[in-house]
PDB file of N, CA and C in Angstrom:
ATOM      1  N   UNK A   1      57.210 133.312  79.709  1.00  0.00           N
ATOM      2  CA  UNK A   1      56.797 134.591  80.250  1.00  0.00           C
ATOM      3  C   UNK A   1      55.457 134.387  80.956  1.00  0.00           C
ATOM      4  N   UNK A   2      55.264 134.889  81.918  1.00  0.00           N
ATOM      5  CA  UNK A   2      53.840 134.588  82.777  1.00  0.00           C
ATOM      6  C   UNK A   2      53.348 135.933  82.872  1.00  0.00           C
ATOM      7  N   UNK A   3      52.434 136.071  83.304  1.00  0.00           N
ATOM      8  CA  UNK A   3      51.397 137.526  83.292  1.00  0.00           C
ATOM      9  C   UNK A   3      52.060 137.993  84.354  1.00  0.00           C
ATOM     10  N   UNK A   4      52.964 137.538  85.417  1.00  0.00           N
ATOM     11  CA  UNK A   4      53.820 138.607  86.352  1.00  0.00           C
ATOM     12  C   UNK A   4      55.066 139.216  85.727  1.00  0.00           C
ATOM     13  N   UNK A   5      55.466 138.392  84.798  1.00  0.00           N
ATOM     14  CA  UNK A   5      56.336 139.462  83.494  1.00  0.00           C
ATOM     15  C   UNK A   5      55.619 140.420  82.892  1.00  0.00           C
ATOM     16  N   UNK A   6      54.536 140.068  82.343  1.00  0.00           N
ATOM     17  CA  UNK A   6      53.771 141.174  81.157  1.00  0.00           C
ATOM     18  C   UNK A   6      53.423 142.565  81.896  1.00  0.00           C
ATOM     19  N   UNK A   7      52.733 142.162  82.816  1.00  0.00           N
ATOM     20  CA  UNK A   7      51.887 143.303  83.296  1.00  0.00           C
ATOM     21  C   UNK A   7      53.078 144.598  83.463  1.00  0.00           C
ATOM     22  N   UNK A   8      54.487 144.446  83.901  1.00  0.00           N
ATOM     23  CA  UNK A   8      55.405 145.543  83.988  1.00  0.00           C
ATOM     24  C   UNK A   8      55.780 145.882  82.327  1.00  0.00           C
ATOM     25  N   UNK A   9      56.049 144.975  81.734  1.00  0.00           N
ATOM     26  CA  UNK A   9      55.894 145.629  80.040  1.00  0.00           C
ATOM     27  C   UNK A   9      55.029 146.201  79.659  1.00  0.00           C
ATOM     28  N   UNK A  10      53.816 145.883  79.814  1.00  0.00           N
ATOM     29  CA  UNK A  10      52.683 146.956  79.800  1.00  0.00           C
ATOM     30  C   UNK A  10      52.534 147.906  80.330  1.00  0.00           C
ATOM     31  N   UNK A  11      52.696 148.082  81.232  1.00  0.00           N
ATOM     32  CA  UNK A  11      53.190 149.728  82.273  1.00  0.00           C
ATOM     33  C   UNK A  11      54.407 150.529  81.316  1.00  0.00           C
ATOM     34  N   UNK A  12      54.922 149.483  81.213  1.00  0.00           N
ATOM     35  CA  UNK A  12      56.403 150.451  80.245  1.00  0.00           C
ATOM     36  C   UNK A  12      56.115 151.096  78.817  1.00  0.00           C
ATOM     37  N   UNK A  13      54.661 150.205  78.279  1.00  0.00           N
ATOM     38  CA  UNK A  13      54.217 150.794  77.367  1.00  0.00           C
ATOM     39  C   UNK A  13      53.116 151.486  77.194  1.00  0.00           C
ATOM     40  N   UNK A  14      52.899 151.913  78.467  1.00  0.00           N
ATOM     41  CA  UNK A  14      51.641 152.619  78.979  1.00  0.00           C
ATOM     42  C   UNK A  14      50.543 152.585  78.633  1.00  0.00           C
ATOM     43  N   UNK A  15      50.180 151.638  79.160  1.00  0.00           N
ATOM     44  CA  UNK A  15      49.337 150.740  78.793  1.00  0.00           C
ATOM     45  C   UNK A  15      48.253 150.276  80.269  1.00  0.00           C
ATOM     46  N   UNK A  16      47.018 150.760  80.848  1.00  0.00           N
ATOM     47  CA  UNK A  16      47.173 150.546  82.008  1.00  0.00           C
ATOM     48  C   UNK A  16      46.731 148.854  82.586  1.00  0.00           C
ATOM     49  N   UNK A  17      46.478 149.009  84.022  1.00  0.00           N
ATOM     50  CA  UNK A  17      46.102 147.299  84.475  1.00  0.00           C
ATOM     51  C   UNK A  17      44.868 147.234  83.967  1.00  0.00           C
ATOM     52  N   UNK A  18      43.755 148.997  83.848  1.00  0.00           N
ATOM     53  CA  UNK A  18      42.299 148.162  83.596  1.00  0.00           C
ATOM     54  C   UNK A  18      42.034 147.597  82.296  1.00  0.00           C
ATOM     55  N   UNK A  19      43.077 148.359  81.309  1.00  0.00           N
ATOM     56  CA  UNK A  19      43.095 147.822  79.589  1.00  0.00           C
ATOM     57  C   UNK A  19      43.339 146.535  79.856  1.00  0.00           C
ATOM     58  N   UNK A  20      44.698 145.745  80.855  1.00  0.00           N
ATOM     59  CA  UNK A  20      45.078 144.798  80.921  1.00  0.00           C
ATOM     60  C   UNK A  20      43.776 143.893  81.637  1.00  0.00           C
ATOM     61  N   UNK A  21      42.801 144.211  82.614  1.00  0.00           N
ATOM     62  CA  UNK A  21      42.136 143.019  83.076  1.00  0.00           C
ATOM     63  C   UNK A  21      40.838 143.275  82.053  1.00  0.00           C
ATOM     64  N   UNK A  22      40.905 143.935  81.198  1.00  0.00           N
ATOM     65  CA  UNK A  22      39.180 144.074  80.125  1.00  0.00           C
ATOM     66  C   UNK A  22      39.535 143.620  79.074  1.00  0.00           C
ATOM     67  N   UNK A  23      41.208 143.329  78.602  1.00  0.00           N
ATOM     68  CA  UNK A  23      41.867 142.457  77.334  1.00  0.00           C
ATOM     69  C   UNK A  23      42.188 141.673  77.556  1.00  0.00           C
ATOM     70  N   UNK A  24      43.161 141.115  78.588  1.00  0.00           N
ATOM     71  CA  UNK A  24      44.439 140.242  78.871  1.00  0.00           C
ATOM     72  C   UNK A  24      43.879 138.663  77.961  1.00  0.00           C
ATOM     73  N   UNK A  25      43.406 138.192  77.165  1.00  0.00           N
ATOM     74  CA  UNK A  25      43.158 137.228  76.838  1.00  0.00           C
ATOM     75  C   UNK A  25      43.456 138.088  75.320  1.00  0.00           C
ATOM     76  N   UNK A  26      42.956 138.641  74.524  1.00  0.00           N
ATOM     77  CA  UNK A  26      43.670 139.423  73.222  1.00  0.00           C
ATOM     78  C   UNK A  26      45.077 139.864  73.431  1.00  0.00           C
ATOM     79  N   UNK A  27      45.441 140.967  74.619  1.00  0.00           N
ATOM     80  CA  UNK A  27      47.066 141.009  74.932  1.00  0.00           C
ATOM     81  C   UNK A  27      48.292 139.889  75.585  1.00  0.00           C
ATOM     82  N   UNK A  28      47.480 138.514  75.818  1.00  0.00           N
ATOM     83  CA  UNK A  28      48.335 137.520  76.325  1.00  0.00           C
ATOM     84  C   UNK A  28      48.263 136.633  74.399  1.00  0.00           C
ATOM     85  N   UNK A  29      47.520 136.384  73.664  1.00  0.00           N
ATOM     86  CA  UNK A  29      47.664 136.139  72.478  1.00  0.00           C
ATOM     87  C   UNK A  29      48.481 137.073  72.150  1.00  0.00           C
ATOM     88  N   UNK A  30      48.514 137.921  71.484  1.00  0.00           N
ATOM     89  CA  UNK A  30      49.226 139.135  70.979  1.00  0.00           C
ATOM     90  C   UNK A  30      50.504 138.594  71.438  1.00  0.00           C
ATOM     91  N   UNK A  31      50.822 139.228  73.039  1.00  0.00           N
ATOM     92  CA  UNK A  31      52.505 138.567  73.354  1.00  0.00           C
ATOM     93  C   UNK A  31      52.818 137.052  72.585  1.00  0.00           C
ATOM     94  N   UNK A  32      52.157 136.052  72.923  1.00  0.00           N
ATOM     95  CA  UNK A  32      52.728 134.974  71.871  1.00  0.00           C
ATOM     96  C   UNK A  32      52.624 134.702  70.809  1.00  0.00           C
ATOM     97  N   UNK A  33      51.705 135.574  69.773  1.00  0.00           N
ATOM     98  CA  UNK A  33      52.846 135.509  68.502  1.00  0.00           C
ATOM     99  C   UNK A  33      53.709 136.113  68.527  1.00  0.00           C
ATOM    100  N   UNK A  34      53.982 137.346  69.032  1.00  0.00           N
ATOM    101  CA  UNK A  34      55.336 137.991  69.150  1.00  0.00           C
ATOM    102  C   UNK A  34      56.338 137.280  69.224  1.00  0.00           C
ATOM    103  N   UNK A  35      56.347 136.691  70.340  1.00  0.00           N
ATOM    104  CA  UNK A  35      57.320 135.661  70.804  1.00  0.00           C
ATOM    105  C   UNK A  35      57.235 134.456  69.721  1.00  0.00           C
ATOM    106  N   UNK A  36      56.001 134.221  69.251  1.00  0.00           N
ATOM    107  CA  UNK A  36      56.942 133.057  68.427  1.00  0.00           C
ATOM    108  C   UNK A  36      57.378 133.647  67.268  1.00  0.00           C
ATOM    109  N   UNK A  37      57.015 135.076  66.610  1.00  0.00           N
ATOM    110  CA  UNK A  37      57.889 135.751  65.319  1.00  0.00           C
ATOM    111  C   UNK A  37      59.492 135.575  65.711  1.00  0.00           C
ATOM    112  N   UNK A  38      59.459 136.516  67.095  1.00  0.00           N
ATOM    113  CA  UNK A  38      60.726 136.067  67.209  1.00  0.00           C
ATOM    114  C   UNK A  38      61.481 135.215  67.591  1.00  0.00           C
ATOM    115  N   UNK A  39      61.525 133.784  68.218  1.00  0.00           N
ATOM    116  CA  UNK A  39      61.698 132.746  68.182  1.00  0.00           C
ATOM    117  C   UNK A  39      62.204 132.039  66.502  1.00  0.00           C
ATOM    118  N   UNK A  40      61.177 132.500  66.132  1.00  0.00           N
ATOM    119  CA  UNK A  40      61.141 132.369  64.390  1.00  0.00           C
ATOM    120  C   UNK A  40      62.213 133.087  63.472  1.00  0.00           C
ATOM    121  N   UNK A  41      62.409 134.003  63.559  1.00  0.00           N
ATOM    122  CA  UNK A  41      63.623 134.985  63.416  1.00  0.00           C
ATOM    123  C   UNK A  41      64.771 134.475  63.374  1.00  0.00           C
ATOM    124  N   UNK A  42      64.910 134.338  65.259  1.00  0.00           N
ATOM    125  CA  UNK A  42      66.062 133.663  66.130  1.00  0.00           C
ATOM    126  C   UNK A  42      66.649 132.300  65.478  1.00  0.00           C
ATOM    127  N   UNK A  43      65.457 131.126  65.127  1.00  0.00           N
ATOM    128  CA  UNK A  43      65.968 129.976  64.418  1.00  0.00           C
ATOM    129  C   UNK A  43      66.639 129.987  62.545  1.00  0.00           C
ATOM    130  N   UNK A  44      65.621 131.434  61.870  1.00  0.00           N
ATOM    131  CA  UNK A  44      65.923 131.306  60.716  1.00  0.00           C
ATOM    132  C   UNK A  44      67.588 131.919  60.728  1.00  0.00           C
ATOM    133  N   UNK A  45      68.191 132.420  61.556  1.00  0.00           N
ATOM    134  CA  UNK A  45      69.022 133.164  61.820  1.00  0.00           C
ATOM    135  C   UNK A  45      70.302 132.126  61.971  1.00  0.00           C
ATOM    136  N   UNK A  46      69.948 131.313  62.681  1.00  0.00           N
ATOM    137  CA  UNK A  46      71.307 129.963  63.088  1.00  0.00           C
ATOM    138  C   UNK A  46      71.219 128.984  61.863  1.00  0.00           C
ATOM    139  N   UNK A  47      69.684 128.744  61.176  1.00  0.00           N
ATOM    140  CA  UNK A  47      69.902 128.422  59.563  1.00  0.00           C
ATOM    141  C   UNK A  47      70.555 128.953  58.820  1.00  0.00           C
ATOM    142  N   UNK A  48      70.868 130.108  58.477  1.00  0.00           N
ATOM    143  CA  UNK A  48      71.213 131.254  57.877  1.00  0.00           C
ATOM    144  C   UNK A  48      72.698 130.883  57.903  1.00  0.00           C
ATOM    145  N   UNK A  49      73.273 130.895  59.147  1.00  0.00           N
ATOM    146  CA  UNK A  49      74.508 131.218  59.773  1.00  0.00           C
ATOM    147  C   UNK A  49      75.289 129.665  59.121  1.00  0.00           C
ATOM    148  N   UNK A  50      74.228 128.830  59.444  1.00  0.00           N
ATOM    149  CA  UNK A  50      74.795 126.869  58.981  1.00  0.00           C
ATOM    150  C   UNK A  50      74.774 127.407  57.548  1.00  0.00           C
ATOM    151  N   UNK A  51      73.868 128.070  56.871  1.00  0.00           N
ATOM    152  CA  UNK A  51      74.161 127.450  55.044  1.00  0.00           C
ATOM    153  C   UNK A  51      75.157 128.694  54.934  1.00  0.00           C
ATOM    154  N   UNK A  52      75.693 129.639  55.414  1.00  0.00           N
ATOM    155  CA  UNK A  52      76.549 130.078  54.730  1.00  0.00           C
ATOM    156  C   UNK A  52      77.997 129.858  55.126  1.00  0.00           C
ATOM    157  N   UNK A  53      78.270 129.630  56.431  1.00  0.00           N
ATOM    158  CA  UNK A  53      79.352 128.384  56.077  1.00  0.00           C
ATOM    159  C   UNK A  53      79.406 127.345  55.722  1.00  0.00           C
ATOM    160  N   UNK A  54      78.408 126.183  55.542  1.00  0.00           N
ATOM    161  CA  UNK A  54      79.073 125.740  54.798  1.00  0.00           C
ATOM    162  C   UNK A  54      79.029 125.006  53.505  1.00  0.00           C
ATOM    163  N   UNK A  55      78.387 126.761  53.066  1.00  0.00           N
ATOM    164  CA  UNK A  55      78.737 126.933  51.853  1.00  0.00           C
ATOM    165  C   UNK A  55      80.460 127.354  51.045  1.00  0.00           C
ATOM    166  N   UNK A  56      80.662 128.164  52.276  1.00  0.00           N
ATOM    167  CA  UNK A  56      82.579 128.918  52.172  1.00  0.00           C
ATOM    168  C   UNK A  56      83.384 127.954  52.487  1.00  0.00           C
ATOM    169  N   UNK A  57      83.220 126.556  53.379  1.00  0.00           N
ATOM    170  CA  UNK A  57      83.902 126.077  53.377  1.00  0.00           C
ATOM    171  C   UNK A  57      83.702 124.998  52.905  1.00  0.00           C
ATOM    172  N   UNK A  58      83.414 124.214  52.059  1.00  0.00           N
ATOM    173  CA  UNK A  58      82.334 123.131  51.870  1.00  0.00           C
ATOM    174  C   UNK A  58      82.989 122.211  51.989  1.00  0.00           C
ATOM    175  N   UNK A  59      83.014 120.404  52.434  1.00  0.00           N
ATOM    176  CA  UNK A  59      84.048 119.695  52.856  1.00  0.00           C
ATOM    177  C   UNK A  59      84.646 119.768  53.934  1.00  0.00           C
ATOM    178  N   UNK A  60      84.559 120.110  54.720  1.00  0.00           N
ATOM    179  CA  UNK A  60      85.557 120.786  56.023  1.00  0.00           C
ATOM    180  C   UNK A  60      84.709 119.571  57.151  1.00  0.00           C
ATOM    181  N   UNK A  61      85.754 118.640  57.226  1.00  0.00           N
ATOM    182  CA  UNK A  61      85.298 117.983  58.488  1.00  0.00           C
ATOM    183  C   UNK A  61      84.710 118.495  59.944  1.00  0.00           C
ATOM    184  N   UNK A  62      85.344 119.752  60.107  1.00  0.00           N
ATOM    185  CA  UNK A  62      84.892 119.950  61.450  1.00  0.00           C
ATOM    186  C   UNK A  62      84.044 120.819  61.506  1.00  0.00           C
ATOM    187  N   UNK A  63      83.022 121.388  60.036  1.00  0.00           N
ATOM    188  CA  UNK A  63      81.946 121.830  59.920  1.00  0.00           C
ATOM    189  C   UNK A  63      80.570 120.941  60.228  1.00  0.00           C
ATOM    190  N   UNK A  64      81.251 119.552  60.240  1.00  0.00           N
ATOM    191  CA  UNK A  64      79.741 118.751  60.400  1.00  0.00           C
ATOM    192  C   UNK A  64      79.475 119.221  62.185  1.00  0.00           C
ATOM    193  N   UNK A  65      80.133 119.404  62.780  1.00  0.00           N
ATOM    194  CA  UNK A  65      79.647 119.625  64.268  1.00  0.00           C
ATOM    195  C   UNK A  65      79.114 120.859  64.016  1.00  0.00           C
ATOM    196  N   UNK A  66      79.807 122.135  63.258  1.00  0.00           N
ATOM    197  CA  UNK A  66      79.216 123.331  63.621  1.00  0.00           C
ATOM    198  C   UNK A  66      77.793 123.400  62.928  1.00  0.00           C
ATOM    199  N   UNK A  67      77.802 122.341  61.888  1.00  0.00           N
ATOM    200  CA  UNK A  67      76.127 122.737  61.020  1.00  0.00           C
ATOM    201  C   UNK A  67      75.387 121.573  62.096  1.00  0.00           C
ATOM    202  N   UNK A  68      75.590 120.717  62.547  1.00  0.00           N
ATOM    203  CA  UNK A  68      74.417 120.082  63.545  1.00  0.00           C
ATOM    204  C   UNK A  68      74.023 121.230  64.412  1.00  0.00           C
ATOM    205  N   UNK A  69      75.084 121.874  64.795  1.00  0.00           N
ATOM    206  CA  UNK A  69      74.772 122.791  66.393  1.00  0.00           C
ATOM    207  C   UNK A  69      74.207 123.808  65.712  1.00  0.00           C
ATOM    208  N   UNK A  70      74.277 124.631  64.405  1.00  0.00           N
ATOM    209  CA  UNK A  70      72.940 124.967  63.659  1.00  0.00           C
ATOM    210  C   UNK A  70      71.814 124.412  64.025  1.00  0.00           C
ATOM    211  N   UNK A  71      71.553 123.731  62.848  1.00  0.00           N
ATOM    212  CA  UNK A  71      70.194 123.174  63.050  1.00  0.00           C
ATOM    213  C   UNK A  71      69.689 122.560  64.204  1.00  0.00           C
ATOM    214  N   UNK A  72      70.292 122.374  65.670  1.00  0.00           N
ATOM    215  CA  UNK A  72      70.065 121.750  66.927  1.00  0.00           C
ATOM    216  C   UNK A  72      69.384 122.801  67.778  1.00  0.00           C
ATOM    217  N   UNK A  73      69.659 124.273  67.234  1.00  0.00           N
ATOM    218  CA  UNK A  73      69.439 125.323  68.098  1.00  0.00           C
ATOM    219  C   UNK A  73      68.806 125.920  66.894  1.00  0.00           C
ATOM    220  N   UNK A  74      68.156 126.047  65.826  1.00  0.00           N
ATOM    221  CA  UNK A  74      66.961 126.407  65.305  1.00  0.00           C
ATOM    222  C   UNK A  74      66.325 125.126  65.636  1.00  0.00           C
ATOM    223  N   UNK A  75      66.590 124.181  66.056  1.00  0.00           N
ATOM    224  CA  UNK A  75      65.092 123.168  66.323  1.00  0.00           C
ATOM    225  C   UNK A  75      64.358 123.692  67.729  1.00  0.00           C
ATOM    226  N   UNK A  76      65.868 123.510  68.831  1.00  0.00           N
ATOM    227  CA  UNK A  76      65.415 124.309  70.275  1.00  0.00           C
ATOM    228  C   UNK A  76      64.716 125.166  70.109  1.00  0.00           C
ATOM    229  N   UNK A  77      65.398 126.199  69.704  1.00  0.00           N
ATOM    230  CA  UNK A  77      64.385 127.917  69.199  1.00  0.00           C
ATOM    231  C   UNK A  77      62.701 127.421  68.709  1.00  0.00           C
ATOM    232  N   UNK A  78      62.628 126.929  67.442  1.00  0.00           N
ATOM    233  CA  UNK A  78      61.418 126.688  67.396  1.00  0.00           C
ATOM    234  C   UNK A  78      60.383 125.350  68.060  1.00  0.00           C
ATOM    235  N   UNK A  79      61.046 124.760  69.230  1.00  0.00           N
ATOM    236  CA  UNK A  79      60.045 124.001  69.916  1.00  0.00           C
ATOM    237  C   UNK A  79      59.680 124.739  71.472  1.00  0.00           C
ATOM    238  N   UNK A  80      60.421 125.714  71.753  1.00  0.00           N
ATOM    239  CA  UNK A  80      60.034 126.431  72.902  1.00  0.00           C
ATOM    240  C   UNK A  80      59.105 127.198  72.874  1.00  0.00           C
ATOM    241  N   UNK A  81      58.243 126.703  73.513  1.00  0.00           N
ATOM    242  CA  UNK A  81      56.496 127.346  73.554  1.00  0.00           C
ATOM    243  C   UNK A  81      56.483 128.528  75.261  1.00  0.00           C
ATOM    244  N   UNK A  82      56.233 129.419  75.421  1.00  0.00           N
ATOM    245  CA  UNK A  82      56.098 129.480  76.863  1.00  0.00           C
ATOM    246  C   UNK A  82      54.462 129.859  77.099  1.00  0.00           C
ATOM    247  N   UNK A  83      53.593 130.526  76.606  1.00  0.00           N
ATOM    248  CA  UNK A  83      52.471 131.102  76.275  1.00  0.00           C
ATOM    249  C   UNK A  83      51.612 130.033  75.370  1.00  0.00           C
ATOM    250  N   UNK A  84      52.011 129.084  74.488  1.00  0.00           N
ATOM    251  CA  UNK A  84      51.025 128.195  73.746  1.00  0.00           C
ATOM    252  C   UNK A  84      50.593 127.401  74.521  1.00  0.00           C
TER     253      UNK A  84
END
């Protein structure tokens, strides 16, 4: 996300440009923890999704692909920085 994304989210949350050019270093922090809570979320979520199948199916050969592609996409999710 770059500050030519934010600045229209901030309008949407009415919020104006002069708050934005007398903060934007507290409201550009702010947006990235957001983004990494949810990023964070997003990965505990495809963890979530890997241990409970396969937990239901346990043994199931063709679960080893679906629990890598778990944990392959909570790793993606949590190494994507755009703001750090």
């Amino acid at each position: 996300m770059t500050t030519d994304d934010l600045i229209p989210l901030l309008e949407k949350a009415g919020i104006s440009q002069e708050v934005w050019f007398e903060h934007h270093h507290s409201i550009e922090r702010f947006a990235a923890l957001v983004a990494a809570a949810e990023r964070e979320a997003c990965a505990k979520l495809c963890e979530d999704e890997q241990f409970e199948l396969t937990q239901d199916v346990a043994g199931k050969n063709g679960l080893q692909h679906f629990d890598a592609g778990c944990r392959s996409c909570a790793e993606m999710i949590r190494a994507y920085r755009d703001w750090e």
